[in-house]
N, C-alpha and C. Protein backbone atom coordinates (compact mmCIF):
# COMPACT_ATOMS: atom_id res chain seq x y z
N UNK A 1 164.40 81.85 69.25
CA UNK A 1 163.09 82.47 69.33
C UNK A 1 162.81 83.02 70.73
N UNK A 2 163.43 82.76 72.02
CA UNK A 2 163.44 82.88 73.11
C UNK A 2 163.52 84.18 73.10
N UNK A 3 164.69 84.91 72.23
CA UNK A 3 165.43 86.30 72.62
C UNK A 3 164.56 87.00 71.81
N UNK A 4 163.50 86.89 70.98
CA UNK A 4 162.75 87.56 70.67
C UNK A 4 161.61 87.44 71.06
N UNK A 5 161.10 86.53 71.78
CA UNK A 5 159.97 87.09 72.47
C UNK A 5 160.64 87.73 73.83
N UNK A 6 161.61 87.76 74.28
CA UNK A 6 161.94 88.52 75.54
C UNK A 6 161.58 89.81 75.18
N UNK A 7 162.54 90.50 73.67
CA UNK A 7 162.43 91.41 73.23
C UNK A 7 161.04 92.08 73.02
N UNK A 8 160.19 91.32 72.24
CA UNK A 8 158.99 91.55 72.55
C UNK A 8 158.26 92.09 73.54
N UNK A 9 158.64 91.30 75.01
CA UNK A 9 157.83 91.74 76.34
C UNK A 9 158.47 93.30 76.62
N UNK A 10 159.68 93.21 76.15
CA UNK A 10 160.44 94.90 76.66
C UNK A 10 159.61 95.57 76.26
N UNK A 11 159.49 95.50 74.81
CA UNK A 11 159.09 96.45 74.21
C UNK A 11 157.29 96.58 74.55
N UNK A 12 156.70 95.57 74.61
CA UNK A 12 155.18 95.74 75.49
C UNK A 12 155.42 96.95 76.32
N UNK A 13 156.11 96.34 77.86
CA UNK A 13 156.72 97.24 78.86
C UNK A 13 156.57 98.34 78.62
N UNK A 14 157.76 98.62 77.85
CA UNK A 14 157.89 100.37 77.10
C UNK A 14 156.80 101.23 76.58
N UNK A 15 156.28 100.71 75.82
CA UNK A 15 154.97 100.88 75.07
C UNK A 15 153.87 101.25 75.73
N UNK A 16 153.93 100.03 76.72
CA UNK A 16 152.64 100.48 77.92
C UNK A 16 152.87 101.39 79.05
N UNK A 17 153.99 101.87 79.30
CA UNK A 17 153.96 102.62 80.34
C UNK A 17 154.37 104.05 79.49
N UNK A 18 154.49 104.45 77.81
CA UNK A 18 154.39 105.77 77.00
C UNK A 18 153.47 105.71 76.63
N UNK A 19 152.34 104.97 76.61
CA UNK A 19 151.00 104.74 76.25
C UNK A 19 150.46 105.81 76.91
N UNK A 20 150.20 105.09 77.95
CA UNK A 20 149.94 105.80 79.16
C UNK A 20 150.36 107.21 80.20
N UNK A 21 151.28 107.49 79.28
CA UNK A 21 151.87 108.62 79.70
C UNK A 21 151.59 109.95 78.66
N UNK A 22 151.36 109.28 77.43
CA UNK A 22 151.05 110.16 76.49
C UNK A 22 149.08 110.21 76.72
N UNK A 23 148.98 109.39 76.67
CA UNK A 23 146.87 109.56 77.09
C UNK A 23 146.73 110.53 78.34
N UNK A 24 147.77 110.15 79.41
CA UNK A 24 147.50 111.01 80.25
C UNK A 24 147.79 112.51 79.84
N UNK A 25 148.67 112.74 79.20
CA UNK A 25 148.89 114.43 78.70
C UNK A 25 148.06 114.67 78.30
N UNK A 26 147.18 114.26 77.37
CA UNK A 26 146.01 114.89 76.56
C UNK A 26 145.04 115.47 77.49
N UNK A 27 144.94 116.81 77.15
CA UNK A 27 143.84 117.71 77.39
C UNK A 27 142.61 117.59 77.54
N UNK A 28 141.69 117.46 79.02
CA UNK A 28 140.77 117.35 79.10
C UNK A 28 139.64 118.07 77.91
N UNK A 29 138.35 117.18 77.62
CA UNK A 29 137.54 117.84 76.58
C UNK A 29 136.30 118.20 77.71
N UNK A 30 136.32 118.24 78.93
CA UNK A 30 135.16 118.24 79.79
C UNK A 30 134.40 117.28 79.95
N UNK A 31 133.70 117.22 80.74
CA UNK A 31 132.78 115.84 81.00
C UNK A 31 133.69 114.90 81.70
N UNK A 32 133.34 113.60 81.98
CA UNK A 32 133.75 112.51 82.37
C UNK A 32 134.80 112.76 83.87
N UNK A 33 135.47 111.97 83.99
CA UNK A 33 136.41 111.85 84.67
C UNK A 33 137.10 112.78 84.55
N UNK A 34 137.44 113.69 83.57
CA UNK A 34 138.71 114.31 83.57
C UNK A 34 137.97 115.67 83.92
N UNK A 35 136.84 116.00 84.59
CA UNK A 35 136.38 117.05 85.37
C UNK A 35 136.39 116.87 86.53
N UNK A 36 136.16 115.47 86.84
CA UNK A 36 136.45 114.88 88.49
C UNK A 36 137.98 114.90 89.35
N UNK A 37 138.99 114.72 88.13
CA UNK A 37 139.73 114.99 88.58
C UNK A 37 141.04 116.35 88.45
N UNK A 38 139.63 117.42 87.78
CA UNK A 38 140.77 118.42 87.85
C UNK A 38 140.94 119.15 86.58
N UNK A 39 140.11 118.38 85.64
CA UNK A 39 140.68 118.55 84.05
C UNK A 39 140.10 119.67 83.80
N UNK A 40 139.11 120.04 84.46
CA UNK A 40 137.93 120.83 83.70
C UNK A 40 138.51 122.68 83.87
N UNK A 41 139.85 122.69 84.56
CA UNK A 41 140.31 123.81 85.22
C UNK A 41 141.11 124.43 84.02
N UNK A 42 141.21 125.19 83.52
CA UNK A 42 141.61 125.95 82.24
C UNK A 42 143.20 125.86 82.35
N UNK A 43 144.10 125.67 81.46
CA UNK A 43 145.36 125.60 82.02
C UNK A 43 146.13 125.96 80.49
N UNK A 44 147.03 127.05 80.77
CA UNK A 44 147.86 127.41 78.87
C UNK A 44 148.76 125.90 78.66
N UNK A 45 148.94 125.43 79.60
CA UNK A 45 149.79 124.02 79.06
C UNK A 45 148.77 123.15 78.19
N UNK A 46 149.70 122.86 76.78
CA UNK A 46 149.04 122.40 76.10
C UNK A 46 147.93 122.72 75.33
N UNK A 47 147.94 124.06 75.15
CA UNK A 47 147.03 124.91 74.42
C UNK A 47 147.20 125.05 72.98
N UNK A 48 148.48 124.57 72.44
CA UNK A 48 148.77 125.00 71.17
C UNK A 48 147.81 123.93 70.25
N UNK A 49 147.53 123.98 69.22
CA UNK A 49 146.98 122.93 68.37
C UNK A 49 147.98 122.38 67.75
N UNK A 50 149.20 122.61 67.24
CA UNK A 50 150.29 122.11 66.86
C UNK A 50 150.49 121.05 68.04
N UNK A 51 150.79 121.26 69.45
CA UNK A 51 151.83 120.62 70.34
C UNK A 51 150.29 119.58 70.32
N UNK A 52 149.33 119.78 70.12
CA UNK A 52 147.95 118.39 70.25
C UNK A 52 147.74 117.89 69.78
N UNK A 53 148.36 118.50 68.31
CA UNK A 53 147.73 117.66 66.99
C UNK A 53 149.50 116.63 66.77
N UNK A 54 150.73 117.09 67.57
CA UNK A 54 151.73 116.01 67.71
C UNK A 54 151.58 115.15 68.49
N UNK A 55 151.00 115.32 70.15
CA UNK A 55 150.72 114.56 70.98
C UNK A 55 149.98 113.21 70.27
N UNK A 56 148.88 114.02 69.92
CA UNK A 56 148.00 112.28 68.99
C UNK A 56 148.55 111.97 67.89
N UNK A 57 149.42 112.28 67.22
CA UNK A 57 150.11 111.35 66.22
C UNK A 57 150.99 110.44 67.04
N UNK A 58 151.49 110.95 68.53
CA UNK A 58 152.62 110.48 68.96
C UNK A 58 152.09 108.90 69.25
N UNK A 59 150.80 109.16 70.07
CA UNK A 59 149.80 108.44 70.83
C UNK A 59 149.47 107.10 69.91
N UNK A 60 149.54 107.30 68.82
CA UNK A 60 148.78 106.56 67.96
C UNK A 60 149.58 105.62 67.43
N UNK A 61 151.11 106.41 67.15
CA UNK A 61 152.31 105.73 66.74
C UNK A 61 152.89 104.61 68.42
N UNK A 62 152.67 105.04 68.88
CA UNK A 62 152.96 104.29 70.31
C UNK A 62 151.83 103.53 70.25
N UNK A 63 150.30 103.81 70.55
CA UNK A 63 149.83 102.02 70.33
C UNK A 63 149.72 101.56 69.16
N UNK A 64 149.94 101.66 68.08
CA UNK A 64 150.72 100.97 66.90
C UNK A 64 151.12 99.74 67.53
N UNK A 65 152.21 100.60 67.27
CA UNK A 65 153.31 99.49 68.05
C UNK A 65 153.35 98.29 69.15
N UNK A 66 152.36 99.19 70.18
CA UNK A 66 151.76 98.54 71.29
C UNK A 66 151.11 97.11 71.00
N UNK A 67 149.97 97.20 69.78
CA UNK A 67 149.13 96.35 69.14
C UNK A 67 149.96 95.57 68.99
N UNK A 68 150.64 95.56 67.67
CA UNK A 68 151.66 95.08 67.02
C UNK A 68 152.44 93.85 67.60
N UNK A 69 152.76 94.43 68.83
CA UNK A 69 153.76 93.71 70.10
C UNK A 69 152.55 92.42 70.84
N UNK A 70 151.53 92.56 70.78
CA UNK A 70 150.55 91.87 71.01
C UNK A 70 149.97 91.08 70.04
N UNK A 71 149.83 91.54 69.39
CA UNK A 71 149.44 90.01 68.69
C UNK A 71 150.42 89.43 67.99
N UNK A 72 152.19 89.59 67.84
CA UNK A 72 152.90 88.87 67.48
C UNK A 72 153.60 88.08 68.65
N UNK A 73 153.59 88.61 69.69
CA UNK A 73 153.62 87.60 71.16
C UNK A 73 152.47 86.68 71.02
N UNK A 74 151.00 87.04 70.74
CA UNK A 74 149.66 85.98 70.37
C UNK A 74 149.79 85.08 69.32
N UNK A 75 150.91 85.38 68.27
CA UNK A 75 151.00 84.37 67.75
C UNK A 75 152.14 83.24 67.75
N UNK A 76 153.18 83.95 68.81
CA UNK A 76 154.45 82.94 69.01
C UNK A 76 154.16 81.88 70.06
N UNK A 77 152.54 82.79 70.84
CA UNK A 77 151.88 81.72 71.98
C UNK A 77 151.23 80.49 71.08
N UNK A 78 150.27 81.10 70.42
CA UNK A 78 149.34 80.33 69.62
C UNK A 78 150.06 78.63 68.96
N UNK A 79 151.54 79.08 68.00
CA UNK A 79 152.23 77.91 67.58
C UNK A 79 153.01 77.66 68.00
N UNK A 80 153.14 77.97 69.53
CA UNK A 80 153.96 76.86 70.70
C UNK A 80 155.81 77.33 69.68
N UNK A 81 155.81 78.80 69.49
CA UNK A 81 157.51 79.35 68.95
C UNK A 81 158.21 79.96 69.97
N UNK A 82 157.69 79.63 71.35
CA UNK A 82 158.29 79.81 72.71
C UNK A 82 159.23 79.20 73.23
């Protein structure tokens, strides 16, 4: 059970740092933060609705997973399968 919760933490790892890499691609909508830092500036990258409407499927399928990896580490904590 050891080698799968190791596996587990990788895959957290992974997860959280494409998480985060994919949220950050997404296209400012104006407002908030993402005018403070820049977002609000018109840019053709990432203009297509195809390449946005893959980005958030991608996004979604990555914290999936993300979740997933979390509460089955929460439950190998929970009944002491460490």
């Amino acid at each position: 059970m050891d080698i799968l919760f190791i596996i587990l933490q990788v895959v957290l790892a992974i997860t959280s740092l494409l998480l985060t890499m994919t949220i950050l691609l997404h296209r400012g909508r104006g407002g908030g933060l993402s005018d403070m830092f820049g977002g609000g500036v018109t840019s053709s990258l990432g203009s297509s609705g195809v390449a946005e409407r893959n980005l958030n499927r991608l996004t979604v399928i990555i914290a999936l997973i993300w979740i997933s990896a979390i509460v089955t580490m929460g439950l190998f904590v929970r009944f002491d399968l460490v």
